[in-house]
N, C-alpha and C. Protein backbone atom coordinates (compact mmCIF):
# COMPACT_ATOMS: atom_id res chain seq x y z
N UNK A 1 0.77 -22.96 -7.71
CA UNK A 1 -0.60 -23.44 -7.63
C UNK A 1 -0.95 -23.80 -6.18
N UNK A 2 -0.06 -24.41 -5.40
CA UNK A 2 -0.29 -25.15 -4.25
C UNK A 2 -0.44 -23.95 -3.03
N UNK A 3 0.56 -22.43 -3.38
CA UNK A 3 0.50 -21.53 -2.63
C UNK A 3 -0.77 -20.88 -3.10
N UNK A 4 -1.00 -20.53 -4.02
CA UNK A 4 -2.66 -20.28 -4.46
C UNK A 4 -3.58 -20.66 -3.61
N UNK A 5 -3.47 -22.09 -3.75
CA UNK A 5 -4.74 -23.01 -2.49
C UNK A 5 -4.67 -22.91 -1.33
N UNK A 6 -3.54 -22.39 -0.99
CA UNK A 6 -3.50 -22.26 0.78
C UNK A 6 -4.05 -20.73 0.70
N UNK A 7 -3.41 -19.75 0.17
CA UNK A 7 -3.84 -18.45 0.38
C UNK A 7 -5.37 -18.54 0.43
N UNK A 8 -6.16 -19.11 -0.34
CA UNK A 8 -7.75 -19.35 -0.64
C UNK A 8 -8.44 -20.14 0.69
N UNK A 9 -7.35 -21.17 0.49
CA UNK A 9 -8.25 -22.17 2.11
C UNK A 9 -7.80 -20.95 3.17
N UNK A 10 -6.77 -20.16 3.50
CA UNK A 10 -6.73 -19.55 4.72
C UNK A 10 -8.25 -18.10 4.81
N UNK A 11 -8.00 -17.90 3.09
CA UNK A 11 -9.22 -16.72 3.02
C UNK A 11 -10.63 -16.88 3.46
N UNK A 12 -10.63 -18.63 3.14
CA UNK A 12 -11.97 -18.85 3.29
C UNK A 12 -12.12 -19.25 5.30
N UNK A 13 -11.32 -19.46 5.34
CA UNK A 13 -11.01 -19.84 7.42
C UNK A 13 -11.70 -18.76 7.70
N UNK A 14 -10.22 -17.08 7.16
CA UNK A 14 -10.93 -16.29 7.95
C UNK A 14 -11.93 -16.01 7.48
N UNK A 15 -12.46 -15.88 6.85
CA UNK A 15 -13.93 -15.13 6.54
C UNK A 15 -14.90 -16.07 7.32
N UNK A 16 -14.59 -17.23 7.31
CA UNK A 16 -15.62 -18.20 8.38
C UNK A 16 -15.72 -17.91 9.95
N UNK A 17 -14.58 -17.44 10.38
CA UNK A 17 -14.31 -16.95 11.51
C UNK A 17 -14.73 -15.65 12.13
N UNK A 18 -14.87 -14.42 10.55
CA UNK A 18 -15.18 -13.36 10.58
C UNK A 18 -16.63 -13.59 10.98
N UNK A 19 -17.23 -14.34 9.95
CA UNK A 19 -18.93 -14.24 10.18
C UNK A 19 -19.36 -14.94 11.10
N UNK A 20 -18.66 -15.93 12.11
CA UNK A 20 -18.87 -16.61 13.37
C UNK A 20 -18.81 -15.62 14.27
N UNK A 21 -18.00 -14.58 14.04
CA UNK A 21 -17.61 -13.85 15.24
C UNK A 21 -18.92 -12.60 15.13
N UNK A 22 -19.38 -11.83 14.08
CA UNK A 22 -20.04 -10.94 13.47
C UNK A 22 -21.71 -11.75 13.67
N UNK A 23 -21.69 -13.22 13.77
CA UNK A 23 -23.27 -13.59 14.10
C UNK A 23 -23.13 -14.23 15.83
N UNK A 24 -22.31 -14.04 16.05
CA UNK A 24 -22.22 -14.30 17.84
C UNK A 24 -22.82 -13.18 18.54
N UNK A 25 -23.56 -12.88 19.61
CA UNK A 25 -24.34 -11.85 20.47
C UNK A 25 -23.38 -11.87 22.02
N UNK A 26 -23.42 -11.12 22.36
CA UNK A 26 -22.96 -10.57 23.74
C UNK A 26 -21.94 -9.71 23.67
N UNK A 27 -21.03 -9.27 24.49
CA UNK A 27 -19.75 -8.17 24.45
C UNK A 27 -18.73 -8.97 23.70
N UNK A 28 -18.20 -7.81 22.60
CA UNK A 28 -17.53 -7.87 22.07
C UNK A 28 -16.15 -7.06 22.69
N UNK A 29 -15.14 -7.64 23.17
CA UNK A 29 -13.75 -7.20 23.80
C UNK A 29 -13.39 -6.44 22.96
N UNK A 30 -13.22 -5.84 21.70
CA UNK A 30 -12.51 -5.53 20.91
C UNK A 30 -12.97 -5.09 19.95
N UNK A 31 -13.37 -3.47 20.02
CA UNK A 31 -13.87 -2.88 18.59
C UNK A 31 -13.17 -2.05 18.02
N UNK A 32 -13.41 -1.22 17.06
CA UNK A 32 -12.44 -0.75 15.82
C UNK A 32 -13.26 0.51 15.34
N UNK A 33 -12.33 1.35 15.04
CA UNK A 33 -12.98 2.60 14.45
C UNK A 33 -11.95 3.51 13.35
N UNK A 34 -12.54 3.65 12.63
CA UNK A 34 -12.08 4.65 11.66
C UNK A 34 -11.62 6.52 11.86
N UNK A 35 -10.64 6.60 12.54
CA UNK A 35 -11.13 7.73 13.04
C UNK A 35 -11.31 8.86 11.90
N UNK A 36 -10.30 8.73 10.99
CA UNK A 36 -10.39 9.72 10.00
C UNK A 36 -11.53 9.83 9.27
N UNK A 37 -12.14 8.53 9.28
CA UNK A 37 -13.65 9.08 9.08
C UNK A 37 -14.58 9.42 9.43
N UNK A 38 -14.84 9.27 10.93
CA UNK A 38 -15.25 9.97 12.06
C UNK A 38 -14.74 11.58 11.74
N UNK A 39 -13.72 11.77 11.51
CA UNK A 39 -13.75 13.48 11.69
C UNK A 39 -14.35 13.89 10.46
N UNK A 40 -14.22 13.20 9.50
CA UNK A 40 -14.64 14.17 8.15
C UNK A 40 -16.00 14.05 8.08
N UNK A 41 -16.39 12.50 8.52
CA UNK A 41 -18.11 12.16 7.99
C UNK A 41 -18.90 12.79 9.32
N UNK A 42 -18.69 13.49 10.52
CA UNK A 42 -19.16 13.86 11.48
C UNK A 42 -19.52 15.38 11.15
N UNK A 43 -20.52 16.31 12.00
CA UNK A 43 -20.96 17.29 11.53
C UNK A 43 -19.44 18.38 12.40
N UNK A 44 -19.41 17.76 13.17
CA UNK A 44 -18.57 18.63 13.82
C UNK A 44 -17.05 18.64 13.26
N UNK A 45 -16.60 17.41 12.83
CA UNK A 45 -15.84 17.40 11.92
C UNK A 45 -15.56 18.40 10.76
N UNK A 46 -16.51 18.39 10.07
CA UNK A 46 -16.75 19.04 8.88
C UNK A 46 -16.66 20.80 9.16
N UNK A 47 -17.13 20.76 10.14
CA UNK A 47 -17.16 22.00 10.75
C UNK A 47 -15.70 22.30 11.03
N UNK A 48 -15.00 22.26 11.82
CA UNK A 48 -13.76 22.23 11.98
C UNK A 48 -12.83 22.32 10.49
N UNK A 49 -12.63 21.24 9.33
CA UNK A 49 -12.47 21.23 8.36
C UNK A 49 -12.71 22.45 7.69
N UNK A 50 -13.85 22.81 7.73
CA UNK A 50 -14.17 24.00 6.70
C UNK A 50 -13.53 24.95 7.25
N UNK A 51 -13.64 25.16 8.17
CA UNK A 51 -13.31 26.31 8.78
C UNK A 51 -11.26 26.94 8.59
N UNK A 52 -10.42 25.26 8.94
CA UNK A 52 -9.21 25.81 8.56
C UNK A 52 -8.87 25.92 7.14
N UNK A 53 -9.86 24.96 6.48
CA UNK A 53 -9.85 25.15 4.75
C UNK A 53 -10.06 26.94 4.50
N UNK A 54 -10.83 27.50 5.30
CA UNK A 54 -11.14 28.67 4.92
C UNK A 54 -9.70 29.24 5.12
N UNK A 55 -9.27 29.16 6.15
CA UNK A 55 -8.31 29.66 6.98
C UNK A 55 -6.87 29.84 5.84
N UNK A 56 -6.66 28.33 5.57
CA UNK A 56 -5.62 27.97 4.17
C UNK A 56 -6.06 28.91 3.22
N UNK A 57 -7.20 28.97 2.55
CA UNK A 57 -7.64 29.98 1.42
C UNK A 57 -7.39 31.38 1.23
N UNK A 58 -7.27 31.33 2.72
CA UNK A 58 -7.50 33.38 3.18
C UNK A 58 -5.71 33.47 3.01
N UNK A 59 -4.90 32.38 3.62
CA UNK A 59 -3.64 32.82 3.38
C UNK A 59 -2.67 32.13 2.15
N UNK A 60 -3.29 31.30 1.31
CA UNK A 60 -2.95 31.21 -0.13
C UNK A 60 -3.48 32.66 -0.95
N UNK A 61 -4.75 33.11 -0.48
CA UNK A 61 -4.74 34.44 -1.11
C UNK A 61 -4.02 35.43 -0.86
N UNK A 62 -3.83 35.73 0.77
CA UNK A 62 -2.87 36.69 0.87
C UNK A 62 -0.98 36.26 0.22
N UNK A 63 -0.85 35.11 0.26
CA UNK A 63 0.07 35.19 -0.77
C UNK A 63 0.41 35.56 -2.27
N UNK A 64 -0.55 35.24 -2.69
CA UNK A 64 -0.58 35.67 -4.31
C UNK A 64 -0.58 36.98 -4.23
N UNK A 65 -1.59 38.18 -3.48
CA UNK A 65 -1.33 39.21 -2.97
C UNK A 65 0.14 39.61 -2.83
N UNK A 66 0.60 39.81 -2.20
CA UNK A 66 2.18 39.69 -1.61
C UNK A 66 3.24 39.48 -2.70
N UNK A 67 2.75 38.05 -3.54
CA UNK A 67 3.56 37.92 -4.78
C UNK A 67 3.37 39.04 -5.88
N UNK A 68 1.90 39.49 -6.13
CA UNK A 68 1.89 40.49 -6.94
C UNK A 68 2.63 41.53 -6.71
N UNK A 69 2.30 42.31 -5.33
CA UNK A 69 3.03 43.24 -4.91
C UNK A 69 4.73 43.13 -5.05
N UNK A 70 5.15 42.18 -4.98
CA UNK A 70 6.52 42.22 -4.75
C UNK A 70 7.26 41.70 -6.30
N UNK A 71 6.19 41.42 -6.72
CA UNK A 71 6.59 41.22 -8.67
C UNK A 71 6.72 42.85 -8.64
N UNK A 72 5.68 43.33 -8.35
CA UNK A 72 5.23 45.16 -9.27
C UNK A 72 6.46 45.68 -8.46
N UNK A 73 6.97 46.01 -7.40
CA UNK A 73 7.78 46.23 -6.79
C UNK A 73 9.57 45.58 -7.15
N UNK A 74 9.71 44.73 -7.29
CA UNK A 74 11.03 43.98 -8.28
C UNK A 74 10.80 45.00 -9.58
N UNK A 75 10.12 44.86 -10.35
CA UNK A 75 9.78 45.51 -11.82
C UNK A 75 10.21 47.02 -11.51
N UNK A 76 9.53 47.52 -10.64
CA UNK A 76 9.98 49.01 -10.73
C UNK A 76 11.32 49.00 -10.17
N UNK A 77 12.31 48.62 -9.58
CA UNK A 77 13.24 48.16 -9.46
C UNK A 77 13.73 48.10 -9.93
N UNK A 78 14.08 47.12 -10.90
CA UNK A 78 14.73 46.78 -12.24
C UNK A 78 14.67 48.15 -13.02
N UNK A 79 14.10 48.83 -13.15
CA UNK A 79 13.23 49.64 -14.09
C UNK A 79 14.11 51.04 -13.96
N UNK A 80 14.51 50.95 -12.76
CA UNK A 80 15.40 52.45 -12.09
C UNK A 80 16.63 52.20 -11.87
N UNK A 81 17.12 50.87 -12.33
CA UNK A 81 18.70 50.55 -12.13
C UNK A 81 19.30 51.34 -13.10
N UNK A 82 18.71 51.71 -14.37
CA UNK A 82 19.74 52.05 -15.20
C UNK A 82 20.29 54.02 -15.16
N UNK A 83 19.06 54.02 -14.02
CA UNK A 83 18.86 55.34 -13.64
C UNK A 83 19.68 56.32 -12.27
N UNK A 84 20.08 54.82 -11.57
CA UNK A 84 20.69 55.16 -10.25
C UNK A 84 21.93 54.45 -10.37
N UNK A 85 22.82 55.24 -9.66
CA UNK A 85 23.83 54.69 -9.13
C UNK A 85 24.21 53.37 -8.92
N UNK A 86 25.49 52.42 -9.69
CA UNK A 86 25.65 50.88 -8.49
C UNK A 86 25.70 50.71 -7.66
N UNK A 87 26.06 51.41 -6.87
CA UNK A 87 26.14 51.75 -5.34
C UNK A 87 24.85 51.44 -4.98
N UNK A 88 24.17 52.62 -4.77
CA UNK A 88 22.59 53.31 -4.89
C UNK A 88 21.61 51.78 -5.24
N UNK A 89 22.04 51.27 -6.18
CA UNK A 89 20.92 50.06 -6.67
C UNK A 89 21.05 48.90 -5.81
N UNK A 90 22.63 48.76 -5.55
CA UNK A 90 22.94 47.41 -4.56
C UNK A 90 22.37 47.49 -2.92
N UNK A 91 21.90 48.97 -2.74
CA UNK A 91 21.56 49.00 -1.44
C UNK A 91 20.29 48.78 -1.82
N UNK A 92 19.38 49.02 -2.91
CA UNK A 92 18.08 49.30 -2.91
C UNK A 92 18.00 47.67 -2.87
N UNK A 93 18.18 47.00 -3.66
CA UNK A 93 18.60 45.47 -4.08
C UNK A 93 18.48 44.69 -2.92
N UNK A 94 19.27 45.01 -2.35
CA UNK A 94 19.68 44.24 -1.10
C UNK A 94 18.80 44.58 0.07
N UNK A 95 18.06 45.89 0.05
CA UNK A 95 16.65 45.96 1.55
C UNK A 95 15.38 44.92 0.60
N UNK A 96 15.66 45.15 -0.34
CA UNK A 96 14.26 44.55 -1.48
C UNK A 96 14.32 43.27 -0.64
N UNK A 97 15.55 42.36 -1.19
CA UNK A 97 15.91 40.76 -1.00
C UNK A 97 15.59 40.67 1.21
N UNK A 98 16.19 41.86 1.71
CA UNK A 98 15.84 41.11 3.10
C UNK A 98 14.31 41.35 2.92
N UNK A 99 13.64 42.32 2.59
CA UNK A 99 12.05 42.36 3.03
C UNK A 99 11.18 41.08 2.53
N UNK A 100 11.69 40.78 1.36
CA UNK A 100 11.13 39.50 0.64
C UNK A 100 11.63 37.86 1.32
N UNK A 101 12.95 38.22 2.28
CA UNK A 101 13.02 36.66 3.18
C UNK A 101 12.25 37.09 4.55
N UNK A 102 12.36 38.52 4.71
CA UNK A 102 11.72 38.71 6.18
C UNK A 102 10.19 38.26 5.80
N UNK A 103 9.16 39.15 4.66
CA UNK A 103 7.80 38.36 4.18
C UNK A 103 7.74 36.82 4.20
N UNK A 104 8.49 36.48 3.46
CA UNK A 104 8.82 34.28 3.45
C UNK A 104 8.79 34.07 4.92
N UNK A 105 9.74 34.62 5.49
CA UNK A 105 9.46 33.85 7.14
C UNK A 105 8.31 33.82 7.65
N UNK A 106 7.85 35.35 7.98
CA UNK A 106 6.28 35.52 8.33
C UNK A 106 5.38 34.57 7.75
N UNK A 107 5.15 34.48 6.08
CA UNK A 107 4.39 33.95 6.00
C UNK A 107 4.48 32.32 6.14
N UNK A 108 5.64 31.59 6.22
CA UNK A 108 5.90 30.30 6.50
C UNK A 108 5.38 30.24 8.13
N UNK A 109 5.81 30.91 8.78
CA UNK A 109 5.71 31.10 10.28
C UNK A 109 4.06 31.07 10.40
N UNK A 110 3.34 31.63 9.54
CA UNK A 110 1.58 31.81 9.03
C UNK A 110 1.19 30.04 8.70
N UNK A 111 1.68 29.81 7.74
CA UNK A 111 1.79 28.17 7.64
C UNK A 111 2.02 27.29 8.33
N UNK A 112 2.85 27.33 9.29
CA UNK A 112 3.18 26.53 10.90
C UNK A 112 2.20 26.67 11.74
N UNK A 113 1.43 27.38 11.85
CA UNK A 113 0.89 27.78 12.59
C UNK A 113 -0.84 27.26 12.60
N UNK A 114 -0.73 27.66 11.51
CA UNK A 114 -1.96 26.37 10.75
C UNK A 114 -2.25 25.59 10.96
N UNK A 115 -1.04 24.35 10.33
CA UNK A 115 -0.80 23.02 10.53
C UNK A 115 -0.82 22.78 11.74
N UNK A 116 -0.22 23.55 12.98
CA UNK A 116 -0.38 23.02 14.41
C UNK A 116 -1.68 23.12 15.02
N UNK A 117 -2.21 24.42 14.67
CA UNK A 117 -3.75 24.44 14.88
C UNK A 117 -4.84 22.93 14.28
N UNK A 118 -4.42 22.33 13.18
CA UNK A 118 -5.04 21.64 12.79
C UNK A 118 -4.81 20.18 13.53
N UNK A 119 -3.86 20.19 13.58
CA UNK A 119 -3.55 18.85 14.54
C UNK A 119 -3.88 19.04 16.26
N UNK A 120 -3.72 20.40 16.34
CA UNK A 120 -4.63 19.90 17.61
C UNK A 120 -5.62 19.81 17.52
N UNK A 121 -6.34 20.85 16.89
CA UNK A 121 -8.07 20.45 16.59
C UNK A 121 -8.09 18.68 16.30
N UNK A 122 -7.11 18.08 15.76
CA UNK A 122 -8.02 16.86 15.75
C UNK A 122 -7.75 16.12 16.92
N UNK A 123 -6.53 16.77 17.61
CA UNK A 123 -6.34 16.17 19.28
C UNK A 123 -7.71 16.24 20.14
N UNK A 124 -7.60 17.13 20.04
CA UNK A 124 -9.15 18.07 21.05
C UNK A 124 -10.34 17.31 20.36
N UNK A 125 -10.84 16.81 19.04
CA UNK A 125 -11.72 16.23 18.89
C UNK A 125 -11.45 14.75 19.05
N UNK A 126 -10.55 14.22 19.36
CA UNK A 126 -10.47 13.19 19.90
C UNK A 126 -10.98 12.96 21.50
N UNK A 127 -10.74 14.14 21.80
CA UNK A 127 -10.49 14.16 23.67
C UNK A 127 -12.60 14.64 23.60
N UNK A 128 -12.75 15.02 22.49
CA UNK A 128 -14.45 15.84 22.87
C UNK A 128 -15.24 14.43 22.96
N UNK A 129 -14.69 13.32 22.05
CA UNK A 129 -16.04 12.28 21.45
C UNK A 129 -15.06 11.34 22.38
N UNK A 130 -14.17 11.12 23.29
CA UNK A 130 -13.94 10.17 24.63
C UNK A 130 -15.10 10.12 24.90
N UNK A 131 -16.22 10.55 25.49
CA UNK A 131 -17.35 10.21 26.45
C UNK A 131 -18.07 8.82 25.45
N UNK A 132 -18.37 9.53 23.79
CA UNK A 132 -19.02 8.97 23.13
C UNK A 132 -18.55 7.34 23.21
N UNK A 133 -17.12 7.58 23.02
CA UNK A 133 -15.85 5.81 22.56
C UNK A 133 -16.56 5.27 23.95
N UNK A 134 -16.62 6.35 25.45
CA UNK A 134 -16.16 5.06 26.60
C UNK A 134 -17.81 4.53 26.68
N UNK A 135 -18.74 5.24 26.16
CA UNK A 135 -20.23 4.94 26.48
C UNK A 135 -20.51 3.91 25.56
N UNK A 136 -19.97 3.86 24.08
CA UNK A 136 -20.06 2.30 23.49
C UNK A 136 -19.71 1.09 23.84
N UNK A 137 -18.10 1.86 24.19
CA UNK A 137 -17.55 0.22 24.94
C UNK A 137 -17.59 -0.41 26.26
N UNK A 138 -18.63 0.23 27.09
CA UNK A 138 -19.33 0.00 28.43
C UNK A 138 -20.46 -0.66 27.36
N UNK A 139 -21.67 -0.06 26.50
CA UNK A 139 -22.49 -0.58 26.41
C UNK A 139 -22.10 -2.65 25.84
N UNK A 140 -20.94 -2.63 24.89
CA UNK A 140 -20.63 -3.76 24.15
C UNK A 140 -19.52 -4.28 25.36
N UNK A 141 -19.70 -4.23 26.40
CA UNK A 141 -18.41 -4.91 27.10
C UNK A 141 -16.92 -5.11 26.67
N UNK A 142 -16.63 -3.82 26.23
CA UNK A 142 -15.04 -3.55 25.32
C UNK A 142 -13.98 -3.46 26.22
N UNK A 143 -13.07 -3.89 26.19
CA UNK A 143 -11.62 -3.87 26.81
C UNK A 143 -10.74 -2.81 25.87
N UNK A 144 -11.17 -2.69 24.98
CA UNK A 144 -9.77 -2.17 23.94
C UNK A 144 -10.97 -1.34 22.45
N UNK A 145 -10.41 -0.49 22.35
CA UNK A 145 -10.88 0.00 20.61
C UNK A 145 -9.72 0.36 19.76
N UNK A 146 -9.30 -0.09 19.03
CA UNK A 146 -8.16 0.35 17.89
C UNK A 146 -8.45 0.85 17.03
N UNK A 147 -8.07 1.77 16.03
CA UNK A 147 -7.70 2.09 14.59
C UNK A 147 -8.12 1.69 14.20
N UNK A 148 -8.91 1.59 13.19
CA UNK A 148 -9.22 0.28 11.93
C UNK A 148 -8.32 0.20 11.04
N UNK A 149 -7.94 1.49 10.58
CA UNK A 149 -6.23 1.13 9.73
C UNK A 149 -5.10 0.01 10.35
N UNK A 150 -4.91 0.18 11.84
CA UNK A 150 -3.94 -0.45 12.04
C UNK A 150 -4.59 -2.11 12.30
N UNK A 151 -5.32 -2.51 12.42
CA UNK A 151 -5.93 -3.64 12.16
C UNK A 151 -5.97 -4.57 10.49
N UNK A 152 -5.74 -5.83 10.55
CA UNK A 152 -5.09 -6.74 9.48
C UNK A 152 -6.71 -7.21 9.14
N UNK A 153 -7.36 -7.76 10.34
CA UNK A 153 -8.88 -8.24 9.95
C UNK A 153 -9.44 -8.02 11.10
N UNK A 154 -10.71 -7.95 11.06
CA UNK A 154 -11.90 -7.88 11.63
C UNK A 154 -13.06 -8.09 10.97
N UNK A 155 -14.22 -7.78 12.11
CA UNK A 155 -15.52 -8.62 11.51
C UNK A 155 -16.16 -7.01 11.85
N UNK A 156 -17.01 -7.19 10.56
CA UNK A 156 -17.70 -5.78 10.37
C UNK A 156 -18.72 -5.27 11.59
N UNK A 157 -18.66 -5.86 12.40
CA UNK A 157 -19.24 -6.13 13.45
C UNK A 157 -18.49 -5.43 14.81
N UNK A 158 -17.23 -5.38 14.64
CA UNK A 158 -16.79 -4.79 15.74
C UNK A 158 -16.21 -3.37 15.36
N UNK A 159 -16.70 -2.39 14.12
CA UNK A 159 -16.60 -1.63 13.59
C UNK A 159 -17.48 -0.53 14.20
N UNK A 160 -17.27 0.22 14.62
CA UNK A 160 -18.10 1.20 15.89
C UNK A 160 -17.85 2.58 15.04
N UNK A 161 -17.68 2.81 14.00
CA UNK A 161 -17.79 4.17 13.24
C UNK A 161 -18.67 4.59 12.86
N UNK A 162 -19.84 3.97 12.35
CA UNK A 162 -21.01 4.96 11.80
C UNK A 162 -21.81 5.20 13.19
N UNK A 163 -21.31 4.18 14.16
CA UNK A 163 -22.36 4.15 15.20
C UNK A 163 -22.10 5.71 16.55
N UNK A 164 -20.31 5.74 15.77
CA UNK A 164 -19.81 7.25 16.59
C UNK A 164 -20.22 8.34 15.51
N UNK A 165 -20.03 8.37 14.46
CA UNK A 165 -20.58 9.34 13.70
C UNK A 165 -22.24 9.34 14.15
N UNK A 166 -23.04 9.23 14.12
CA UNK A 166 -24.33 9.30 14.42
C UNK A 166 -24.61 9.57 15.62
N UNK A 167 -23.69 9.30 16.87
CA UNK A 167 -23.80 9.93 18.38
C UNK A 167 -22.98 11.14 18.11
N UNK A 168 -22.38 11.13 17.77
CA UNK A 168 -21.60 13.07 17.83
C UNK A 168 -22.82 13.99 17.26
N UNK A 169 -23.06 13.66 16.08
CA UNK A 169 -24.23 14.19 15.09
C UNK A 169 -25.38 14.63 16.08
N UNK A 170 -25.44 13.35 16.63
CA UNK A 170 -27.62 13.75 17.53
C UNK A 170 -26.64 14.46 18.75
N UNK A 171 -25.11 14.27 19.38
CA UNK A 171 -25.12 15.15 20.20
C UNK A 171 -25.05 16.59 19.85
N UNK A 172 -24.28 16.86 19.03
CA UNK A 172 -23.75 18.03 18.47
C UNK A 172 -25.20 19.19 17.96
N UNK A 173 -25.67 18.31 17.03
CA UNK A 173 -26.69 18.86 16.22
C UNK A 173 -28.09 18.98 17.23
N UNK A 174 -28.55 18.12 17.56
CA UNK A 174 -29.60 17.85 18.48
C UNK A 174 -29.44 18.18 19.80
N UNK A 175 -28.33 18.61 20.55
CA UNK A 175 -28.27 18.80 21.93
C UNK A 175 -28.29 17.63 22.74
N UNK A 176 -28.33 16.16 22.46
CA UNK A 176 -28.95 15.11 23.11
C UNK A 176 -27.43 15.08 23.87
N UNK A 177 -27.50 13.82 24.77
CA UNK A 177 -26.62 13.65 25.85
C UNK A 177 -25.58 12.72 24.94
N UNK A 178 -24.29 12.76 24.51
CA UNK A 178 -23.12 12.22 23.93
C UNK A 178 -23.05 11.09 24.76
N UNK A 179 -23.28 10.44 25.70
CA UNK A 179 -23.04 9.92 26.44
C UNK A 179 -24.75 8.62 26.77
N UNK A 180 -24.42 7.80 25.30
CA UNK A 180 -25.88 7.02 25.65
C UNK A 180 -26.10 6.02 26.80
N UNK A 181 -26.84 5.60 27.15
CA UNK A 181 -26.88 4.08 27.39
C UNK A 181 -26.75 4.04 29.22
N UNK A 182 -25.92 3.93 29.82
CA UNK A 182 -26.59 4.09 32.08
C UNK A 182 -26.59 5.71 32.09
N UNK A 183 -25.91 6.48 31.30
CA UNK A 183 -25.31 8.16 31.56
C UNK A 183 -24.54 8.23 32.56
N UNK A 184 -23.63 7.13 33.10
CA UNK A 184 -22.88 7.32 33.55
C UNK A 184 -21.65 8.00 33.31
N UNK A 185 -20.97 8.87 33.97
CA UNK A 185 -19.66 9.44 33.60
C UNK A 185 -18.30 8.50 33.02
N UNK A 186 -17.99 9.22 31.92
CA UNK A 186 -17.04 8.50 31.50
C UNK A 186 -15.58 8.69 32.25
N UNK A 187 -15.09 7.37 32.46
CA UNK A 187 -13.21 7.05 33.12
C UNK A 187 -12.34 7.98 32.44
């Protein structure tokens, strides 16, 4: 019971602290952003997204492809063992099995390749919307922006995500300058 009441009196501290800090005006040292939602809820995001989603689709299809073929191909296979030689079948057998690990590599090697593409794309869209991060935290007098995941609490207030989603958007979509507020060049 007694740990109950402390957990509650500490909940109610911070939240008092939260909304002291969230109704205070001037630079805020320290804002927070979501990035993963920045990439998905952003237009350019989405763009990117769709695009390797397509990418995944085209080569989950060409697999099933590949699997058919190499089912119909096993089958006729099977189909002529009783017709050829042991000899004769163990060689046929055995180019079948390398072409089907040599296909697996390729197409795993197709899959690596992907995944690295995708992680840099979200490198590179990190490095595109820098101008956007350093032009907020010049405008709010910021020292620091973190993660919002890796953050325990904050005040909804030092939450700078819808406010980067909506500058990528009017830059991206609209042509406007990514870079609001003196247009000075970003560090």
């Amino acid at each position: 019971m007694r740990r109950g009441l402390h957990f509650l009196l500490a909940a109610l501290l911070i939240g008092g602290a939260a909304e002291a800090q969230e109704a205070a005006d001037g630079p805020s040292p320290v804002l927070t952003i979501d990035s993963e939602r920045v990439f998905g809820s952003s237009g350019i995001g989405q763009q990117i997204t769709a695009e390797l989603e397509a990418e995944l689709e085209a080569l989950v299809a060409e697999n099933r492809q590949i699997e058919a073929e190499l089912t119909a191909e096993e089958s006729a296979l099977t189909e002529r063992r009783a017709e050829i030689e042991p000899a004769e079948f163990r060689e046929l057998a055995d180019a079948f099995d390398a072409k089907v690990q040599r296909i697996r590599s390729e197409q795993d090697a197709k899959q690596r390749a992907l995944q690295a593409r995708r992680e840099a794309e979200r490198r590179n869209f990190i490095d595109v919307i820098t101008p956007i991060l350093t032009a907020i935290g010049r405008e709010r007098g910021t020292i620091v922006i973190l993660e919002r995941r890796s953050v325990v609490l904050s005040a909804d207030s030092a939450d700078i995500t819808d406010e980067v989603i909506e500058r990528i958007n009017a830059a991206i979509v609209n042509g406007e300058d990514p870079v609001a507020g003196d247009g000075a060049a970003p560090q």
